[in-house]
C-alpha atoms as a PDB file:
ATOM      1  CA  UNK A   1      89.406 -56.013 171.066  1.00  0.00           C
ATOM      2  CA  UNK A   2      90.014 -52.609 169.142  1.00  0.00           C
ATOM      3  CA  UNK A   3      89.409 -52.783 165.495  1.00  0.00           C
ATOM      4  CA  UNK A   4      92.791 -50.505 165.414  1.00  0.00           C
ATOM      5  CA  UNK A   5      94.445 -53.140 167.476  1.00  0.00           C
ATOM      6  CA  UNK A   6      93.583 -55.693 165.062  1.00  0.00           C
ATOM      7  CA  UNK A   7      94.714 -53.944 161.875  1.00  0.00           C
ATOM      8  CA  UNK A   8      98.370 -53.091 163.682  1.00  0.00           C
ATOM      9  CA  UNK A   9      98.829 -56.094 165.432  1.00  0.00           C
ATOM     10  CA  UNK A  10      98.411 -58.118 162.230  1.00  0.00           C
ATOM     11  CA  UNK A  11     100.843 -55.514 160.538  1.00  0.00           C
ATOM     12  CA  UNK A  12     103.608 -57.142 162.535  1.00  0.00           C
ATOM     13  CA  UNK A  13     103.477 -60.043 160.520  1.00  0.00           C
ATOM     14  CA  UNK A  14     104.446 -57.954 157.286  1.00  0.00           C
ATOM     15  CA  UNK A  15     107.884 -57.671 156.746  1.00  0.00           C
ATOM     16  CA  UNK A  16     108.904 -54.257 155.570  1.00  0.00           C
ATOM     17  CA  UNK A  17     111.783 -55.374 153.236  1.00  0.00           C
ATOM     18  CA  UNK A  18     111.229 -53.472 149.747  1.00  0.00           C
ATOM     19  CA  UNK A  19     110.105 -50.429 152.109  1.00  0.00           C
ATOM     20  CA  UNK A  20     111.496 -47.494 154.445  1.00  0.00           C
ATOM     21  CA  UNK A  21     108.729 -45.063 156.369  1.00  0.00           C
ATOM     22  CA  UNK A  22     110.792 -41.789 157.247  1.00  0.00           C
ATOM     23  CA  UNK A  23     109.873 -39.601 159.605  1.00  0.00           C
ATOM     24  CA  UNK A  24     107.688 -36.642 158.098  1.00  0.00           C
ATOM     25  CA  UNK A  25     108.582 -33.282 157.658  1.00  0.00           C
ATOM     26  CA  UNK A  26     107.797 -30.036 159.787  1.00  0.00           C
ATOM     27  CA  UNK A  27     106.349 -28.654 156.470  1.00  0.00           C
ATOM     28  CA  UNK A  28     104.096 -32.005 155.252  1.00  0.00           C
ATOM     29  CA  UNK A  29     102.940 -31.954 158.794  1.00  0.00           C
ATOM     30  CA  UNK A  30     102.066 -28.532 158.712  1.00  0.00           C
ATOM     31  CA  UNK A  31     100.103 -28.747 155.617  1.00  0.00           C
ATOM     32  CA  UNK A  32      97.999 -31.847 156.466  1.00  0.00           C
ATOM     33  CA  UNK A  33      96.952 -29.899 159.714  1.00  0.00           C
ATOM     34  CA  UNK A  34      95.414 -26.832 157.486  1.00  0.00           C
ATOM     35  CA  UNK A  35      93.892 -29.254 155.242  1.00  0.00           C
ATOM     36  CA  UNK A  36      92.486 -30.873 158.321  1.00  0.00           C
ATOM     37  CA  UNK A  37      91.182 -28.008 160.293  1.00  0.00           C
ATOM     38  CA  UNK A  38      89.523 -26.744 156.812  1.00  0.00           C
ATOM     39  CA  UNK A  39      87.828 -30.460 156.729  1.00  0.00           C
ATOM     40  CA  UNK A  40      86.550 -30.430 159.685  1.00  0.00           C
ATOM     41  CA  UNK A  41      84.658 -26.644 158.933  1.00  0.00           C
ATOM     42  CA  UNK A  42      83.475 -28.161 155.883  1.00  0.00           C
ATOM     43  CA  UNK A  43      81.940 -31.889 157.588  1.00  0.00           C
ATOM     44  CA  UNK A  44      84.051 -33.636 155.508  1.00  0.00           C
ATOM     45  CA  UNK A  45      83.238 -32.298 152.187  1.00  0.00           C
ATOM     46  CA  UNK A  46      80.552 -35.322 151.551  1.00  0.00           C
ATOM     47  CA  UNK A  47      77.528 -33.987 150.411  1.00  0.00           C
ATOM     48  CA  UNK A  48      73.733 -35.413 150.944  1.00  0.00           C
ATOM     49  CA  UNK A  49      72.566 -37.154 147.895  1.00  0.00           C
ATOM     50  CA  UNK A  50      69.886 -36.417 146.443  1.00  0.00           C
ATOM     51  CA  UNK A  51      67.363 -39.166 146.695  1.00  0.00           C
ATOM     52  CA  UNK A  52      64.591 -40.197 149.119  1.00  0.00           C
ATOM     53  CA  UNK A  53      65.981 -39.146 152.244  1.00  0.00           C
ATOM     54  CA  UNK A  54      65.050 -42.713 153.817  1.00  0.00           C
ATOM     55  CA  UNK A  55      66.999 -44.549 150.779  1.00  0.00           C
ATOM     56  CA  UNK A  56      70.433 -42.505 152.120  1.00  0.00           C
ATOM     57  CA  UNK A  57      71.649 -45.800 153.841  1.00  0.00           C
ATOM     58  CA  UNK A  58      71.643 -48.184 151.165  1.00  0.00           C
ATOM     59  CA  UNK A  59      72.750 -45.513 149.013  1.00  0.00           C
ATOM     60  CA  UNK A  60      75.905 -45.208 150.855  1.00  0.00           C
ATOM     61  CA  UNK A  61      76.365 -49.116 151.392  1.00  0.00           C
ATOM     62  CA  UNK A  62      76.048 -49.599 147.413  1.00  0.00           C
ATOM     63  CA  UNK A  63      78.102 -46.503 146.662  1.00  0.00           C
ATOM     64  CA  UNK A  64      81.251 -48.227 148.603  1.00  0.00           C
ATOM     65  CA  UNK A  65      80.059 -51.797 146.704  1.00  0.00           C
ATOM     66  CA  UNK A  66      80.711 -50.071 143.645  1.00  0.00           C
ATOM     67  CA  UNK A  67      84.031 -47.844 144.182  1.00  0.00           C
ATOM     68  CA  UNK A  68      86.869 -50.050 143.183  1.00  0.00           C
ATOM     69  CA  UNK A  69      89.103 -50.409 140.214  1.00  0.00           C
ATOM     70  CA  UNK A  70      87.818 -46.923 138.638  1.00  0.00           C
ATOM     71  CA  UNK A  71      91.228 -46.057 137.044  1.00  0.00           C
ATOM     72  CA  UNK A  72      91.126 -48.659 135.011  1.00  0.00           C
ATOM     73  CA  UNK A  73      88.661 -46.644 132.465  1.00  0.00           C
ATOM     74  CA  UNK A  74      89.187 -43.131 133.346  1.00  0.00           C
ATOM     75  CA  UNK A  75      86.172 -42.295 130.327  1.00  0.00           C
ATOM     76  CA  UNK A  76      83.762 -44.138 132.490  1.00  0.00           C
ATOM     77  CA  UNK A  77      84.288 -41.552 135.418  1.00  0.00           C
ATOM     78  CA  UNK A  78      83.433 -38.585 133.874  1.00  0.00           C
ATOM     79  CA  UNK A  79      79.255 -37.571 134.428  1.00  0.00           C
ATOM     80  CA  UNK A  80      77.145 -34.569 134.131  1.00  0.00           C
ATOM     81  CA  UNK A  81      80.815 -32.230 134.679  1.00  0.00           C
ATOM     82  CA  UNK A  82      81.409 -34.218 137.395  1.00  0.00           C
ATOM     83  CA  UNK A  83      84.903 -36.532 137.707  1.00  0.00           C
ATOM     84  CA  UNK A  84      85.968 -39.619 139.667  1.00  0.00           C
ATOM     85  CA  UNK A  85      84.556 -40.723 142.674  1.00  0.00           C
ATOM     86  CA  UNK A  86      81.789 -37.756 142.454  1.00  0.00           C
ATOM     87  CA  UNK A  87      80.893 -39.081 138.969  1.00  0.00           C
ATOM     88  CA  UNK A  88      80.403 -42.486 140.435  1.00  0.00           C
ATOM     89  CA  UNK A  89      78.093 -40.268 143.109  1.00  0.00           C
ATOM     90  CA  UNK A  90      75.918 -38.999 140.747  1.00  0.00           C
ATOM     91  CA  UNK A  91      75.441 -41.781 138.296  1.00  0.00           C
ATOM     92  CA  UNK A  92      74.463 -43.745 141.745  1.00  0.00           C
ATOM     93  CA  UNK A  93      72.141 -40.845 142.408  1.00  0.00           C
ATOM     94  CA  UNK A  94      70.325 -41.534 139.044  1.00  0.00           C
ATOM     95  CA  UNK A  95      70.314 -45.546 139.274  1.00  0.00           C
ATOM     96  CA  UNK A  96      68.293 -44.474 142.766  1.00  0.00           C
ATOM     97  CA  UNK A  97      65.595 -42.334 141.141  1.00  0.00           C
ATOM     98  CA  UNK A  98      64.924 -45.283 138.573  1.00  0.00           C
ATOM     99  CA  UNK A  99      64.841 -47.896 141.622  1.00  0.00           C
ATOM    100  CA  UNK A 100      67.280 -50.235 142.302  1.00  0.00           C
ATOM    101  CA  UNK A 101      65.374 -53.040 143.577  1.00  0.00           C
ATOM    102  CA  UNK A 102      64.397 -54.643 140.369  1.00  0.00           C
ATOM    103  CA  UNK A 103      67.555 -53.124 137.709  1.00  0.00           C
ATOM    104  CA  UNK A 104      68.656 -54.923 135.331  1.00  0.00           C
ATOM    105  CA  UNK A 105      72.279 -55.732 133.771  1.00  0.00           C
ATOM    106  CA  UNK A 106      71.366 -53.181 130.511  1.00  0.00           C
ATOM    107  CA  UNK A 107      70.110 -50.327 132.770  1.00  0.00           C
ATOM    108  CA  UNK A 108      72.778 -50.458 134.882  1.00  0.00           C
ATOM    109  CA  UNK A 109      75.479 -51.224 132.200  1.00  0.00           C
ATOM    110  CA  UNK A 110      73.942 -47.974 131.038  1.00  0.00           C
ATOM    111  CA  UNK A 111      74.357 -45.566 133.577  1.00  0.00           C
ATOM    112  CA  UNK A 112      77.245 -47.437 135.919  1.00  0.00           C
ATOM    113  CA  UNK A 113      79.460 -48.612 133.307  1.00  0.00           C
ATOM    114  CA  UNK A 114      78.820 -47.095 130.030  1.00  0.00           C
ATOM    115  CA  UNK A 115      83.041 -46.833 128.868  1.00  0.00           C
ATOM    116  CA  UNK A 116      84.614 -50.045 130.943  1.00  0.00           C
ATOM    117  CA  UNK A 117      84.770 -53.527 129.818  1.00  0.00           C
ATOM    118  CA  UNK A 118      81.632 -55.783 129.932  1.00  0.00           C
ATOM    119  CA  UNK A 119      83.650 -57.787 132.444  1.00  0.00           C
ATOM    120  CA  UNK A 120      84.080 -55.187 135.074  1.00  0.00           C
ATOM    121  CA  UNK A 121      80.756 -53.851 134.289  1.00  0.00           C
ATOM    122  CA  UNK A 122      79.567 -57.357 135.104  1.00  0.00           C
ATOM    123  CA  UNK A 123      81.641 -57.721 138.351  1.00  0.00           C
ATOM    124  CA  UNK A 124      80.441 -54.246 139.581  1.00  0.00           C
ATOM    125  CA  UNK A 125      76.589 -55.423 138.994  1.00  0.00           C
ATOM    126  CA  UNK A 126      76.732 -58.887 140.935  1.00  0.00           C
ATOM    127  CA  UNK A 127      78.140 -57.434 143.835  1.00  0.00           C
ATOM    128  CA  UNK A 128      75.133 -54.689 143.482  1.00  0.00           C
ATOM    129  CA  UNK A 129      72.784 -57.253 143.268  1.00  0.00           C
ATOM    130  CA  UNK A 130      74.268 -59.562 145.939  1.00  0.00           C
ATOM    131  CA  UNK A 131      74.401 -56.855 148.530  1.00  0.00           C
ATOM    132  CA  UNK A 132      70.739 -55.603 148.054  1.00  0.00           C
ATOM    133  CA  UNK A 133      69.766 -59.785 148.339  1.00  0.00           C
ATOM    134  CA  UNK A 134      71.744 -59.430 151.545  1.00  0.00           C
ATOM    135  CA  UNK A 135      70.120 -56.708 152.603  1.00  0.00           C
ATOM    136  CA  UNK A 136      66.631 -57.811 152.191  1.00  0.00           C
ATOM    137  CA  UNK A 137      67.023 -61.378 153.531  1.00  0.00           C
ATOM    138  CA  UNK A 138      69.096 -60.099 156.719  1.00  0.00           C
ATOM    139  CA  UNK A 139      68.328 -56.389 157.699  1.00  0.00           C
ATOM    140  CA  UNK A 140      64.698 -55.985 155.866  1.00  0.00           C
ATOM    141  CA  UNK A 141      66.043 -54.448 153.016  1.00  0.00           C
ATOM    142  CA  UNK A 142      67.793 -51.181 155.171  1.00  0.00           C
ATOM    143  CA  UNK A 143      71.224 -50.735 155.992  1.00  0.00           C
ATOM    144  CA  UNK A 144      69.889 -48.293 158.735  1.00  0.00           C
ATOM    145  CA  UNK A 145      69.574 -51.450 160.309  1.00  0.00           C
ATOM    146  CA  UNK A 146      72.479 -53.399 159.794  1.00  0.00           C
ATOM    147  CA  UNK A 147      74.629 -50.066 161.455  1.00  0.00           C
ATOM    148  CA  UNK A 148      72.301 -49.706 164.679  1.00  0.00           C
ATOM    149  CA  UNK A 149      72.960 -53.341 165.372  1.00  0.00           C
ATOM    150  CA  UNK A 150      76.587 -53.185 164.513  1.00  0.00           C
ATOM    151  CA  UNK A 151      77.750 -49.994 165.686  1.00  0.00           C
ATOM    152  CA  UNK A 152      80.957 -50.889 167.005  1.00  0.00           C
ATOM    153  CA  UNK A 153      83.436 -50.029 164.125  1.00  0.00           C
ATOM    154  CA  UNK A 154      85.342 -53.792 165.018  1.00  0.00           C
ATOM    155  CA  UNK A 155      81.918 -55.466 164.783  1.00  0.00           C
ATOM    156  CA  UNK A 156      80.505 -53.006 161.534  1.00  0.00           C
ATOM    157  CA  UNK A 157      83.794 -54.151 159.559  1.00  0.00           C
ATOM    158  CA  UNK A 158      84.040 -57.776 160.381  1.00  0.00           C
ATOM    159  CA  UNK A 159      80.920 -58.332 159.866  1.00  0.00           C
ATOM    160  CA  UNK A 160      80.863 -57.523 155.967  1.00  0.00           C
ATOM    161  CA  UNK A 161      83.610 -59.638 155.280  1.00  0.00           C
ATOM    162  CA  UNK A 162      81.331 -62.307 154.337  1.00  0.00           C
ATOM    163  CA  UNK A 163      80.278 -60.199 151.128  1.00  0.00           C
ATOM    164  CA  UNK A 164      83.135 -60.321 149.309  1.00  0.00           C
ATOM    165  CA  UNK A 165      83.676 -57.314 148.256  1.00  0.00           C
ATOM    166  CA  UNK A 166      84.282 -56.350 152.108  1.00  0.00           C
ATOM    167  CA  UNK A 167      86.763 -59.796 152.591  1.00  0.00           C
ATOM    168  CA  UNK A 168      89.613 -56.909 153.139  1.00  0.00           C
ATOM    169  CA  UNK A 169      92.158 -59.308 154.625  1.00  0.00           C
ATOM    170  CA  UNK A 170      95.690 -60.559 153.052  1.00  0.00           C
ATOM    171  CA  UNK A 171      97.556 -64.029 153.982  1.00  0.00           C
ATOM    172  CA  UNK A 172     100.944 -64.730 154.151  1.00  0.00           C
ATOM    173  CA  UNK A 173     101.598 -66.637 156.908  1.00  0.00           C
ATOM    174  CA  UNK A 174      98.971 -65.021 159.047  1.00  0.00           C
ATOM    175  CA  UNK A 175      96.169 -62.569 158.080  1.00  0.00           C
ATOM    176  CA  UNK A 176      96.612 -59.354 157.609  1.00  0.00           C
ATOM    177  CA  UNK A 177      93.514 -56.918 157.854  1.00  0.00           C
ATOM    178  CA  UNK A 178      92.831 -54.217 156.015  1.00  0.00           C
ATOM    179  CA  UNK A 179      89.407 -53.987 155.410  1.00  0.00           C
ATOM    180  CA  UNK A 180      89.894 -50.849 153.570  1.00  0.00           C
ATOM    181  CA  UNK A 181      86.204 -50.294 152.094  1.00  0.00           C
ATOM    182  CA  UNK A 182      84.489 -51.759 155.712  1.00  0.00           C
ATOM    183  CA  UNK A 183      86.493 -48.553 157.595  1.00  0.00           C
ATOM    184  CA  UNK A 184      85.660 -46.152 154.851  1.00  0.00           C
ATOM    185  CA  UNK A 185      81.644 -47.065 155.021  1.00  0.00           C
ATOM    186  CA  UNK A 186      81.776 -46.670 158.119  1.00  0.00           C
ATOM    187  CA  UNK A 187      83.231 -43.507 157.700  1.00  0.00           C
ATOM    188  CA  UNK A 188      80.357 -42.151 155.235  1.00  0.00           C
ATOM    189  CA  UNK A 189      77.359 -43.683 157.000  1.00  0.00           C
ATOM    190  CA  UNK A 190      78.219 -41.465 159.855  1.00  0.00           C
ATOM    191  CA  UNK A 191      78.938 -38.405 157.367  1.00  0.00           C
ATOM    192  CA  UNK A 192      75.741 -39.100 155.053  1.00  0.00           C
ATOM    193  CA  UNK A 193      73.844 -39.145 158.190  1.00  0.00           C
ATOM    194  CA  UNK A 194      74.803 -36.380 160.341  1.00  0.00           C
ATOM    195  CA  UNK A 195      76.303 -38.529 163.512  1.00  0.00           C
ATOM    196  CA  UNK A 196      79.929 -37.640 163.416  1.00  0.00           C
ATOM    197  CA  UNK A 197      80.032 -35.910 166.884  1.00  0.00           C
ATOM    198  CA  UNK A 198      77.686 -38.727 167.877  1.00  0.00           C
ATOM    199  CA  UNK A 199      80.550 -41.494 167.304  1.00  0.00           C
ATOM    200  CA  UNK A 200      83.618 -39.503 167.654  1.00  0.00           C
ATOM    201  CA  UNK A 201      85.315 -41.850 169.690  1.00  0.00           C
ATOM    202  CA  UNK A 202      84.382 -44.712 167.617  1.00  0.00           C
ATOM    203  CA  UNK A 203      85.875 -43.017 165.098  1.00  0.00           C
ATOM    204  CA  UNK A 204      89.191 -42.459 166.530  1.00  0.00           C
ATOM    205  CA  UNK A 205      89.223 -46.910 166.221  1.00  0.00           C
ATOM    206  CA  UNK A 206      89.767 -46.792 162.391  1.00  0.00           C
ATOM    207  CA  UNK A 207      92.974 -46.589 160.906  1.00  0.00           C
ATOM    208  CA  UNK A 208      93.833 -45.060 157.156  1.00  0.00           C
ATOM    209  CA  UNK A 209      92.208 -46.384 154.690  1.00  0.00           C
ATOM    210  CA  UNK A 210      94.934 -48.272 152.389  1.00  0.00           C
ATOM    211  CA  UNK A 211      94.080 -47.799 149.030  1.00  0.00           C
ATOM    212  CA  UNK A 212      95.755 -46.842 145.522  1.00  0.00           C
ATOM    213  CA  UNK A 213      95.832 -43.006 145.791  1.00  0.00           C
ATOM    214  CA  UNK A 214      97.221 -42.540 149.562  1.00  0.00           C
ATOM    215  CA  UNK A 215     101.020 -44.415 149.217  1.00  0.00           C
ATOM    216  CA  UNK A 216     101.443 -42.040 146.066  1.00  0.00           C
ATOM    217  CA  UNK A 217     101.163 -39.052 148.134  1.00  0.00           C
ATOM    218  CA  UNK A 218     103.327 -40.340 151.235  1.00  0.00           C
ATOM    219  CA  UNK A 219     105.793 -41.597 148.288  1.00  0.00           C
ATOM    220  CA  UNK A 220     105.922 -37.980 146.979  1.00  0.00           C
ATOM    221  CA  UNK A 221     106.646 -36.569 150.361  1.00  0.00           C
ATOM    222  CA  UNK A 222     109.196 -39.277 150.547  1.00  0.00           C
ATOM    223  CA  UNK A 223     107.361 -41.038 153.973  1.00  0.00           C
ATOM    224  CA  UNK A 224     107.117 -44.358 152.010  1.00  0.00           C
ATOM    225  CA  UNK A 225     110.220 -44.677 150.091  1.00  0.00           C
ATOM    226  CA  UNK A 226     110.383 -48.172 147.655  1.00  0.00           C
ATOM    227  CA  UNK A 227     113.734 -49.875 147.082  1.00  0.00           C
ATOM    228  CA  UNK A 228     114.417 -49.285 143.301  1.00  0.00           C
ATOM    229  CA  UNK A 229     113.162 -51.975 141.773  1.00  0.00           C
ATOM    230  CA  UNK A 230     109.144 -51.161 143.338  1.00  0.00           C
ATOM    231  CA  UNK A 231     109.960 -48.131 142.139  1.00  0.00           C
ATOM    232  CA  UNK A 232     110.491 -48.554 138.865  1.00  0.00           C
ATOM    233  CA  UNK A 233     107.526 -50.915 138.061  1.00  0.00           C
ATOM    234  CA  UNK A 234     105.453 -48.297 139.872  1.00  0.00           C
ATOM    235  CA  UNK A 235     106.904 -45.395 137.441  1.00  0.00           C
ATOM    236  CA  UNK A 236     106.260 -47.630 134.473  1.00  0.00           C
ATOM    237  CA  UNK A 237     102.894 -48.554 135.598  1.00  0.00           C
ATOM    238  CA  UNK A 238     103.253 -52.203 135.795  1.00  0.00           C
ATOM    239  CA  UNK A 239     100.612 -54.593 137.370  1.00  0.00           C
ATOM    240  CA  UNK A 240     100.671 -55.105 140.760  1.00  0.00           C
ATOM    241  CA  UNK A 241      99.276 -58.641 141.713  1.00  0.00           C
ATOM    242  CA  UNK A 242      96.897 -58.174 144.653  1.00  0.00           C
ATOM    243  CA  UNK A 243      98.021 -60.352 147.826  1.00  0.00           C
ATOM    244  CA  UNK A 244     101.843 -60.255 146.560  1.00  0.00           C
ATOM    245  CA  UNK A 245     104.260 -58.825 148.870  1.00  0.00           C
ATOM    246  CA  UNK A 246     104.563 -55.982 147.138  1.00  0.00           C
ATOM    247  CA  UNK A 247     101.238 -55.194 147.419  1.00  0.00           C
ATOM    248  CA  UNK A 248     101.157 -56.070 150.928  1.00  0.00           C
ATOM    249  CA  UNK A 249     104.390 -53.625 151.678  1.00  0.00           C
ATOM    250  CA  UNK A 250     102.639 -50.404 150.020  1.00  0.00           C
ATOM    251  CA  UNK A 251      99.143 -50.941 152.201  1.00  0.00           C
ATOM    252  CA  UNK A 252     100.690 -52.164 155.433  1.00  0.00           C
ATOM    253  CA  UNK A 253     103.730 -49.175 155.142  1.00  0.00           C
ATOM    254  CA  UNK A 254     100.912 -46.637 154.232  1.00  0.00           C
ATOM    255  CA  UNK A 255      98.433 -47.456 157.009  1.00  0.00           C
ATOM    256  CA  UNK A 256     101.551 -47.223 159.471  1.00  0.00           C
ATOM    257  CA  UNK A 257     102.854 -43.984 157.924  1.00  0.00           C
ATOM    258  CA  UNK A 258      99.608 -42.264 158.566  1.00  0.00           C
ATOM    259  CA  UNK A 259      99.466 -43.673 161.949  1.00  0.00           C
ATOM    260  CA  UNK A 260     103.020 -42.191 162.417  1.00  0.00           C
ATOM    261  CA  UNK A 261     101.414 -38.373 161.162  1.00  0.00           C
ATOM    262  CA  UNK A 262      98.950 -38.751 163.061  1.00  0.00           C
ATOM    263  CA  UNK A 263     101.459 -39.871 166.424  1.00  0.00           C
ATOM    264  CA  UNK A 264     103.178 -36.086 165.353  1.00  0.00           C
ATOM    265  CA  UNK A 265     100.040 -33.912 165.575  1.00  0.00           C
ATOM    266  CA  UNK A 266      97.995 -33.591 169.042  1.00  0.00           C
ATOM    267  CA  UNK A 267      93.995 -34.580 168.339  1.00  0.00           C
ATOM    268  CA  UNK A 268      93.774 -35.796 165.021  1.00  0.00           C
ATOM    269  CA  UNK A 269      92.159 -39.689 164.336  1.00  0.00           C
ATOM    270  CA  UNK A 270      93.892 -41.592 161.424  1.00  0.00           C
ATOM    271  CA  UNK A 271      90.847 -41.128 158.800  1.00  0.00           C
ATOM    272  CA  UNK A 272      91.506 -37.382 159.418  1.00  0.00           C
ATOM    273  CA  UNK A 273      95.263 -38.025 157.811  1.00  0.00           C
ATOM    274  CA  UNK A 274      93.869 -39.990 155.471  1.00  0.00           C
ATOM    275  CA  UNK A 275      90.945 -37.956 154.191  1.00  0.00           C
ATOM    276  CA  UNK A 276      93.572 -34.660 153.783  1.00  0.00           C
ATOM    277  CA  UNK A 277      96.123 -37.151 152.187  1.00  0.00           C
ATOM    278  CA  UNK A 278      93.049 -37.957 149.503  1.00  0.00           C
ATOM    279  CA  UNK A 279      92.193 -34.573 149.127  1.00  0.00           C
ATOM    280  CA  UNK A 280      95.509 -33.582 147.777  1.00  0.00           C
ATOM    281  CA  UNK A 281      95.220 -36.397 144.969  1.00  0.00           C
ATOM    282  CA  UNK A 282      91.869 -34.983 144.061  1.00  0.00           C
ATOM    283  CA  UNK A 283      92.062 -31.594 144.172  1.00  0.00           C
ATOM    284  CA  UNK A 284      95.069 -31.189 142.037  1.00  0.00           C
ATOM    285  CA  UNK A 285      96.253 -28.460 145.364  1.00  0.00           C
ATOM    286  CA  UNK A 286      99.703 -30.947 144.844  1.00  0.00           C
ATOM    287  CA  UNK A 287     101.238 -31.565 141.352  1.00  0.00           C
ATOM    288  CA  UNK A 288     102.428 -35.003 142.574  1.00  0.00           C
ATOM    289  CA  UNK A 289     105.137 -36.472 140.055  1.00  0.00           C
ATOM    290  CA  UNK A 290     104.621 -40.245 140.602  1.00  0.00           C
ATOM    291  CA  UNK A 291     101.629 -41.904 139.617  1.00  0.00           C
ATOM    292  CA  UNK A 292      99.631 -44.112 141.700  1.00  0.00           C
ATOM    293  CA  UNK A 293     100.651 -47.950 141.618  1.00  0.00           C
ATOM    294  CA  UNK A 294      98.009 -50.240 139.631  1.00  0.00           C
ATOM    295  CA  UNK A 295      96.762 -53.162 140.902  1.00  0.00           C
ATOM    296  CA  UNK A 296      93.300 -55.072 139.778  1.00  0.00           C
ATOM    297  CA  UNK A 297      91.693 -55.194 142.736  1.00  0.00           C
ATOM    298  CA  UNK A 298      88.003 -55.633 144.398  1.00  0.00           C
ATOM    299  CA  UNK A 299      88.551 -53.679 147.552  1.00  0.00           C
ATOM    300  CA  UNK A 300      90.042 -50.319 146.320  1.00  0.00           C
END
């Protein structure tokens, strides 16, 4: 089986009732295609950090252990001018030129989570320090490893889910996979080292990655459209409980609107959509008038 085919077939079990997709516009589609070809001259935008180069794999596999929940504490996400997920880059860049093997809670309290609570700090750090156990007891301490025996992108993301922070998948009656951060590794182990063209087909397997920012963008462009009622707790910023239905509506509607952008323009792969979708959010090239929805959760 397709890892694709696994994500939409399980979509069928999520009943779009609080949601409408719409098809998008001449001019959206338009404007994710320039965003798109401009990605693809730059590789992506994701730059080489700047550590040992034979640390780069772990680097990348704790960097996506450690990106969730960062609006919570916006404070905590600005680092040496940087903002975000970059800040989260570069503080990860520093934790690697102490050594991560043997950190501690206070050193990385320090540099990770100086401005969030001691809680999330906390959460952050045993996942950190359960990964690199995971790491050394299973793949000799490399994720270099782990990828070259698990370079399928069905068998790279199912076979995280046992971490926790990778468990991507929703129930309702049936499961419902996401596996939002397994798709987006993926995605930045072949950017951090250089083997795009090398897996381009495996690459056309993953779908969007169906997080906080991307369903405030679509929303904006009116592709997702909420009944009122999402609407308004979104607009007033109210807590979304992870694993409710409305929380299952916004990821399963956004991973299906991008698949429906990327049905409408010839040779694009679903991480493409959602990598120019991101970029808008980050850049600030969009003044989007809607803020993101808020939920407290471990996978985005």
């Amino acid at each position: 089986m397709k890892l694709k085919n696994l994500v939409l077939n399980s979509l069928k079990n999520v009943d779009l009732s609080m949601i409408d997709i719409k098809e998008p516009s001449k001019e959206f589609l338009d404007l994710i295609k320039k965003e798109i070809i401009l990605q693809r001259k730059k590789n992506y935008s994701f730059p080489i950090p700047k550590i040992d180069k034979l640390q780069i794999p772990n680097f990348v596999f704790l960097l996506r252990t450690l990106d969730f929940r960062r609006w919570e504490f916006k404070k905590n996400w600005v680092y040496k001018n940087k903002k975000r997920f970059w800040a989260l880059f570069s503080k990860l860049e520093d934790l690697f030129k102490i050594g991560v093997k043997n950190i501690d809670y206070k050193i990385f309290k320090k540099i990770i989570s100086p401005k969030e609570s001691d809680s999330l700090g906390k959460l952050r750090f045993k996942f950190f320090k359960k990964n690199l156990l995971w790491l050394k007891n299973n793949y000799d301490g490399n994720f270099k490893n782990y990828f070259e025996k698990n370079k399928n992108p069905l068998n790279f993301t199912l076979g995280l889910t046992n971490l926790g922070r990778f468990e991507d998948i929703a129930k309702n009656s049936k499961k419902i996979y996401f596996l939002k951060p397994n798709q987006l590794l993926y995605t930045e182990y072949l950017l951090a080292t250089n083997q795009m063209k090398k897996y381009s087909e495996n690459l056309k397997d993953l779908t969007a990655f169906a997080d906080y920012r991307l369903p405030q963008v679509l929303m904006y462009f009116n592709i997702i459209i909420p009944n009122k009622k999402l609407l308004d707790k979104i607009k007033n910023k109210k807590i979304i409980r992870i694993g409710s239905k409305e929380e299952i509506e916004i990821r399963a509607s956004t991973i299906l609107a991008c698949e429906l952008i990327k049905n409408k323009i010839k040779k694009v792969s679903s991480f493409e959509v959602d990598m120019a979708l991101w970029n808008f959010t980050y850049k600030n090239k969009i003044k989007i008038n809607i803020p993101h929805f808020r939920a407290k959760s471990i996978f985005y």
